[in-house]
C-alpha atoms as a PDB file:
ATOM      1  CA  UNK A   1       0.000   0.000   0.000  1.00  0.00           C
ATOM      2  CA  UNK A   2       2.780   2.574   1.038  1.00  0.00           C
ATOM      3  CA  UNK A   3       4.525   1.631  -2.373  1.00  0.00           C
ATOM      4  CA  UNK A   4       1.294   2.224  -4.310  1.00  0.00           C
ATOM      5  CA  UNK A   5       0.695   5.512  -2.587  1.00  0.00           C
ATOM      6  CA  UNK A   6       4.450   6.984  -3.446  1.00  0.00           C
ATOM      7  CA  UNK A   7       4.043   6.008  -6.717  1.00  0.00           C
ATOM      8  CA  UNK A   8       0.449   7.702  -6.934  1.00  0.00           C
ATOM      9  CA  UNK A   9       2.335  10.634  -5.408  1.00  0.00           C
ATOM     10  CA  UNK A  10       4.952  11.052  -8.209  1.00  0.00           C
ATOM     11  CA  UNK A  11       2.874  10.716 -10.783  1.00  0.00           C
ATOM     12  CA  UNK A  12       0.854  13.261  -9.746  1.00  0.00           C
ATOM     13  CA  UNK A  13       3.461  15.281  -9.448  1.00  0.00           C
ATOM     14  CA  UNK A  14       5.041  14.481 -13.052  1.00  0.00           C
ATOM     15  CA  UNK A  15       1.703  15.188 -14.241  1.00  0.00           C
ATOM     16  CA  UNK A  16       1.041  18.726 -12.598  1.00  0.00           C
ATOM     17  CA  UNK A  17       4.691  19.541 -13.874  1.00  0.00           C
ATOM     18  CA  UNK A  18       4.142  18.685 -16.841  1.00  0.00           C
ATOM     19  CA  UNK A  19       0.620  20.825 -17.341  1.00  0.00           C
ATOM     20  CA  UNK A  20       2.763  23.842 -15.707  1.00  0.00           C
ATOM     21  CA  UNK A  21       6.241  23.708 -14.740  1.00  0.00           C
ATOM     22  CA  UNK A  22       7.347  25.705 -12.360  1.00  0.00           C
ATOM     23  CA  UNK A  23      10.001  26.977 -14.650  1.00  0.00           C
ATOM     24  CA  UNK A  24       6.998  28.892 -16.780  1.00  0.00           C
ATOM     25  CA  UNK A  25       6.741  30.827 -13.982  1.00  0.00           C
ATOM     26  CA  UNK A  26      10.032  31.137 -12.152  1.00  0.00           C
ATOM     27  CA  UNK A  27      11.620  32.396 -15.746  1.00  0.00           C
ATOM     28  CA  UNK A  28       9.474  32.347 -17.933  1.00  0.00           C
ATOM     29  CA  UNK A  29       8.459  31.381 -21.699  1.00  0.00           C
ATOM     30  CA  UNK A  30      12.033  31.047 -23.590  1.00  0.00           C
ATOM     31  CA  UNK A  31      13.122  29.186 -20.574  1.00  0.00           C
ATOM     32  CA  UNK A  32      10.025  26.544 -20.305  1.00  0.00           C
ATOM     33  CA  UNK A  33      10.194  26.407 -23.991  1.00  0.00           C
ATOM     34  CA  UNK A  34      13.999  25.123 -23.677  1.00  0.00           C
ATOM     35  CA  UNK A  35      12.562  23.037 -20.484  1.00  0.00           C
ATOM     36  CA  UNK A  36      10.145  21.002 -22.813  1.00  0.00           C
ATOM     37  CA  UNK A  37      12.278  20.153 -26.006  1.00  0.00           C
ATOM     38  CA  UNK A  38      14.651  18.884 -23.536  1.00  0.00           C
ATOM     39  CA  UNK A  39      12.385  16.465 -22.102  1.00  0.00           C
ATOM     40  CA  UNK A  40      11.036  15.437 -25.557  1.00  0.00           C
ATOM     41  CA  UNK A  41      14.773  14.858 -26.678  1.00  0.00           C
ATOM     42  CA  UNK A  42      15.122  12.897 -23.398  1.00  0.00           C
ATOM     43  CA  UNK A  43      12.077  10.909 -23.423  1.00  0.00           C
ATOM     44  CA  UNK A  44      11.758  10.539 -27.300  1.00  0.00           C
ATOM     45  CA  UNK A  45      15.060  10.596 -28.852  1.00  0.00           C
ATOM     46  CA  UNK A  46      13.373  13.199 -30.991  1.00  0.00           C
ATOM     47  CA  UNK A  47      16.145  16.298 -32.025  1.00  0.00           C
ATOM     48  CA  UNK A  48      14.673  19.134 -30.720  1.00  0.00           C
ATOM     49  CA  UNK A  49      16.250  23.063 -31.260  1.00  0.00           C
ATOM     50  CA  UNK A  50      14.911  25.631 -29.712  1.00  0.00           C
ATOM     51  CA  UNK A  51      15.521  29.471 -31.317  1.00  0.00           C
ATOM     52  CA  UNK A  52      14.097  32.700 -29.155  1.00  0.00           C
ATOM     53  CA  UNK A  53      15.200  36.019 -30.108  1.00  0.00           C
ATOM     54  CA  UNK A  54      15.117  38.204 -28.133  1.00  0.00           C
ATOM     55  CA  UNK A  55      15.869  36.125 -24.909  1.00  0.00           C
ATOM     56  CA  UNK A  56      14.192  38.317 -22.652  1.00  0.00           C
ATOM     57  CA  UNK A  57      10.550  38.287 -23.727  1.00  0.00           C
ATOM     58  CA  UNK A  58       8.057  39.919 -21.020  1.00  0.00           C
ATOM     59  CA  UNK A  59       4.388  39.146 -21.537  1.00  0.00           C
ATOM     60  CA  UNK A  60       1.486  38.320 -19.593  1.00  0.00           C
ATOM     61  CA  UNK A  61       1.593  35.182 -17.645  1.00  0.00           C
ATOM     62  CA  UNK A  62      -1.837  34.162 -19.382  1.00  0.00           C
ATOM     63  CA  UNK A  63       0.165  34.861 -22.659  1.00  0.00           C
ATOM     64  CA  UNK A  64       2.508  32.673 -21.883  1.00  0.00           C
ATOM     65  CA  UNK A  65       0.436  29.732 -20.391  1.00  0.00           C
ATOM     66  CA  UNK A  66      -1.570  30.007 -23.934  1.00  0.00           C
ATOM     67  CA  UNK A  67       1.360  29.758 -25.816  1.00  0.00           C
ATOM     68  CA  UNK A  68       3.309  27.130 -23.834  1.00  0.00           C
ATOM     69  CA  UNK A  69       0.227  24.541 -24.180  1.00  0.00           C
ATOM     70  CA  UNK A  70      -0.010  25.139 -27.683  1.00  0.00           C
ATOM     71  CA  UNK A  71       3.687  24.008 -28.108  1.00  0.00           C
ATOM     72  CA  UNK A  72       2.856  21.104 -25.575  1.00  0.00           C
ATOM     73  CA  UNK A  73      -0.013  20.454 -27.552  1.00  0.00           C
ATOM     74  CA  UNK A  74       1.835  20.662 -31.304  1.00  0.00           C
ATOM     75  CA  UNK A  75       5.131  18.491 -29.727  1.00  0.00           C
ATOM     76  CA  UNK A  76       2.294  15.497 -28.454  1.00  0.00           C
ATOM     77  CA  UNK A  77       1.099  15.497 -31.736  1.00  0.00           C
ATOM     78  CA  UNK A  78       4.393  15.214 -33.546  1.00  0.00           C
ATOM     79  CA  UNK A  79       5.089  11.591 -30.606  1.00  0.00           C
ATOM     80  CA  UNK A  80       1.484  10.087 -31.377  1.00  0.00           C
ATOM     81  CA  UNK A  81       1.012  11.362 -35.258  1.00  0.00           C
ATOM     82  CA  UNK A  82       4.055  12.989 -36.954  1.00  0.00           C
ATOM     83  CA  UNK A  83       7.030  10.175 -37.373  1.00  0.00           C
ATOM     84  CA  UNK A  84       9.533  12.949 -37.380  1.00  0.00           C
ATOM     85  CA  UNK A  85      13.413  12.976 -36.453  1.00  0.00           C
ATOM     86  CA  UNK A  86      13.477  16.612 -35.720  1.00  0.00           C
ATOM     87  CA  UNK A  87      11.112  19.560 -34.150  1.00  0.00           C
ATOM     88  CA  UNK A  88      12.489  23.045 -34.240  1.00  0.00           C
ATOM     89  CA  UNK A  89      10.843  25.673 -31.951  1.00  0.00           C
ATOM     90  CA  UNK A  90      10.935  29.222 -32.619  1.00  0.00           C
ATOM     91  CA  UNK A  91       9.816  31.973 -30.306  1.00  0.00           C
ATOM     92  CA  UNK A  92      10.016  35.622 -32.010  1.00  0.00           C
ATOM     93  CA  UNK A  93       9.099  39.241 -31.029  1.00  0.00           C
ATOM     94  CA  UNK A  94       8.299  41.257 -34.177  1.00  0.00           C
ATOM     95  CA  UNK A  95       7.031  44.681 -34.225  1.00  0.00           C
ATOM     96  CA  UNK A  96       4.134  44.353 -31.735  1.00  0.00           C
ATOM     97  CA  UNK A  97       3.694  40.695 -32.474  1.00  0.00           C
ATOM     98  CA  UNK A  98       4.662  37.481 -30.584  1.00  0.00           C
ATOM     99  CA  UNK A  99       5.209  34.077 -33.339  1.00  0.00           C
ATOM    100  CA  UNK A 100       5.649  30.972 -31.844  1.00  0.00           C
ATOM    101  CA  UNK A 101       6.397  28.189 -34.374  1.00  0.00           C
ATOM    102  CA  UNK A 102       6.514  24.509 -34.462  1.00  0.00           C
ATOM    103  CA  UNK A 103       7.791  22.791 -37.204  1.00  0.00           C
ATOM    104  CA  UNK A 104       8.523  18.997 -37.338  1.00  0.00           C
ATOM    105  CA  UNK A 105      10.427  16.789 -40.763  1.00  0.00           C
ATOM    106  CA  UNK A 106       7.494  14.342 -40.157  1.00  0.00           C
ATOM    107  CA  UNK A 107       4.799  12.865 -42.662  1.00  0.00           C
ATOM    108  CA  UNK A 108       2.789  15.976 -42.537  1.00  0.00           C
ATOM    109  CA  UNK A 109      -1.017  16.531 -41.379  1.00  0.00           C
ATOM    110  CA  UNK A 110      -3.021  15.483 -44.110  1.00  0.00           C
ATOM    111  CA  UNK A 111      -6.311  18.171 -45.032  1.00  0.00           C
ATOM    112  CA  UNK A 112      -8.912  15.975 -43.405  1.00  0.00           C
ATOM    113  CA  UNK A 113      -7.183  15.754 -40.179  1.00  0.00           C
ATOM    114  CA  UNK A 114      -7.039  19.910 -40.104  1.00  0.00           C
ATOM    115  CA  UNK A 115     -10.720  19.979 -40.617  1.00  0.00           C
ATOM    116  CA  UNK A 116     -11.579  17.222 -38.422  1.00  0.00           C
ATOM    117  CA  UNK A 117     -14.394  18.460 -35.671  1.00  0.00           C
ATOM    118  CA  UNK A 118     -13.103  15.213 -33.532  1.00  0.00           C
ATOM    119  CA  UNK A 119      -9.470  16.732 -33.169  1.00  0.00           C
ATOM    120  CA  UNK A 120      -9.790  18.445 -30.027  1.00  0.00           C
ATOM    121  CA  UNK A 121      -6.462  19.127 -29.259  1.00  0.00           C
ATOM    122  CA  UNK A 122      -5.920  20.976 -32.782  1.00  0.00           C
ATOM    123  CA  UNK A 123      -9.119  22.923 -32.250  1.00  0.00           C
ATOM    124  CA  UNK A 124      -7.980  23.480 -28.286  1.00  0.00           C
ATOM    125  CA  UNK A 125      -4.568  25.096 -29.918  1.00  0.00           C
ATOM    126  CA  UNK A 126      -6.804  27.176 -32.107  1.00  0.00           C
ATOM    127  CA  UNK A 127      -8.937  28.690 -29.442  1.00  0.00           C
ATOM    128  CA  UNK A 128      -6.160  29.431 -27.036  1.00  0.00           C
ATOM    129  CA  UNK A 129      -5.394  32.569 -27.937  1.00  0.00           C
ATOM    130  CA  UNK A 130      -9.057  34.329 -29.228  1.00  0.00           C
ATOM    131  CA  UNK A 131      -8.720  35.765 -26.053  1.00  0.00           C
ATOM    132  CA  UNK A 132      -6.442  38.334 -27.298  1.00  0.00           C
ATOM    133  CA  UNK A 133      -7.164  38.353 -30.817  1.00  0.00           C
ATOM    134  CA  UNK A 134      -4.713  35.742 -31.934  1.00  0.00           C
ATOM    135  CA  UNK A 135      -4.526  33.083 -34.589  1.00  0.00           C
ATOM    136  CA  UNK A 136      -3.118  29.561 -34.679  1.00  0.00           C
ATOM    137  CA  UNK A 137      -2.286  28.201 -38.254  1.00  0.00           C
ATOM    138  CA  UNK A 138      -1.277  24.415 -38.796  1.00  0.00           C
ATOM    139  CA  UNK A 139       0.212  23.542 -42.285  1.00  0.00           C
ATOM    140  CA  UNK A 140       1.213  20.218 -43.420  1.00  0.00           C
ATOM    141  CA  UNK A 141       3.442  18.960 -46.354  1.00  0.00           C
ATOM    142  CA  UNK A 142       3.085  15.266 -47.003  1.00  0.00           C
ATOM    143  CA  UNK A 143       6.207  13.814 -46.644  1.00  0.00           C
ATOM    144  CA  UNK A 144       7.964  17.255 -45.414  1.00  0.00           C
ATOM    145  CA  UNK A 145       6.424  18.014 -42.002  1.00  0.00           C
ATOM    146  CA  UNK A 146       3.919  19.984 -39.996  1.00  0.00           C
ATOM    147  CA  UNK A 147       4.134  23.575 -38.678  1.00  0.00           C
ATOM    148  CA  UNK A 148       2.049  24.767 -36.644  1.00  0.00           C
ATOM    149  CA  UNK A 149       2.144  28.793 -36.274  1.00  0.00           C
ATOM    150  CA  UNK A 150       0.701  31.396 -33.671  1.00  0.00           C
ATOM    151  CA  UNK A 151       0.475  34.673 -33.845  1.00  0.00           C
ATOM    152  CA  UNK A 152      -0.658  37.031 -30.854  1.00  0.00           C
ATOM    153  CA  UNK A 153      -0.167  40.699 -31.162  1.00  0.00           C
ATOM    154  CA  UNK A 154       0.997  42.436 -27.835  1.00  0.00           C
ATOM    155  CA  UNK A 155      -0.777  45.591 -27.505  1.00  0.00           C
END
């Protein structure tokens, strides 16, 4: 029973890490960004780079939440779906704009999947950032990869 109970314990723990890491908010975006490909290189074997320019983003913490489970949310899909050898995630402030981009080497979504009403975690991604009047846009090349791309402006 005491066995069953730690166990219980860390995997509860692993699992409210991994829904928000306590590096999000300790130091922010870039750095949680960095946190997750690690663990997908770790767990996965998947070669994951991560590019943020400039390193010292500010934004809202519900900003960043939004934008941290949409790249949790694009790097499941590229594990379950995607096949790939390689993610690259970009983080970019331009103008008054935030982009966030994940792009795998995978098979590539196929059209049907992007319009499927039964994808809820491609539709969650979408929705994430209405809030503040920003998009989410997921392209797929079969045979050349996925990227999915959001956009939130910052004013």
């Amino acid at each position: 029973m005491s066995q069953l109970l730690d166990s219980t314990i860390k995997q509860t723990r692993r699992i409210v890490t991994e829904l928000r890491p306590g590096v999000l908010d300790d130091l922010g975006l870039a750095a949680a960004l960095e946190w997750q490909a690690g663990e997908l290189q770790n767990h996965t074997g998947i070669a994951c780079r991560v590019s943020i320019s400039p390193r010292n983003i500010t934004i809202n913490s519900a900003i960043a939440t939004a934008l941290f489970r949409i790249a949790q949310e694009a790097l499941t899909n590229v594990v379950r779906h995607a096949q790939a050898s390689r993610v690259e995630i970009t983080l970019r402030k331009r103008d008054n704009r935030l982009l966030l981009r994940v792009k795998d080497n995978g098979r590539g979504i196929t059209t049907e999947k992007l319009s499927d009403s039964n994808s809820l975690g491609l539709m969650g991604m979408r929705e994430r950032l209405l809030h503040w009047n920003g998009e989410v846009k997921i392209r797929g090349v079969k045979g050349k990869g996925t990227t999915v791309t959001a956009i939130v402006p910052l004013s």
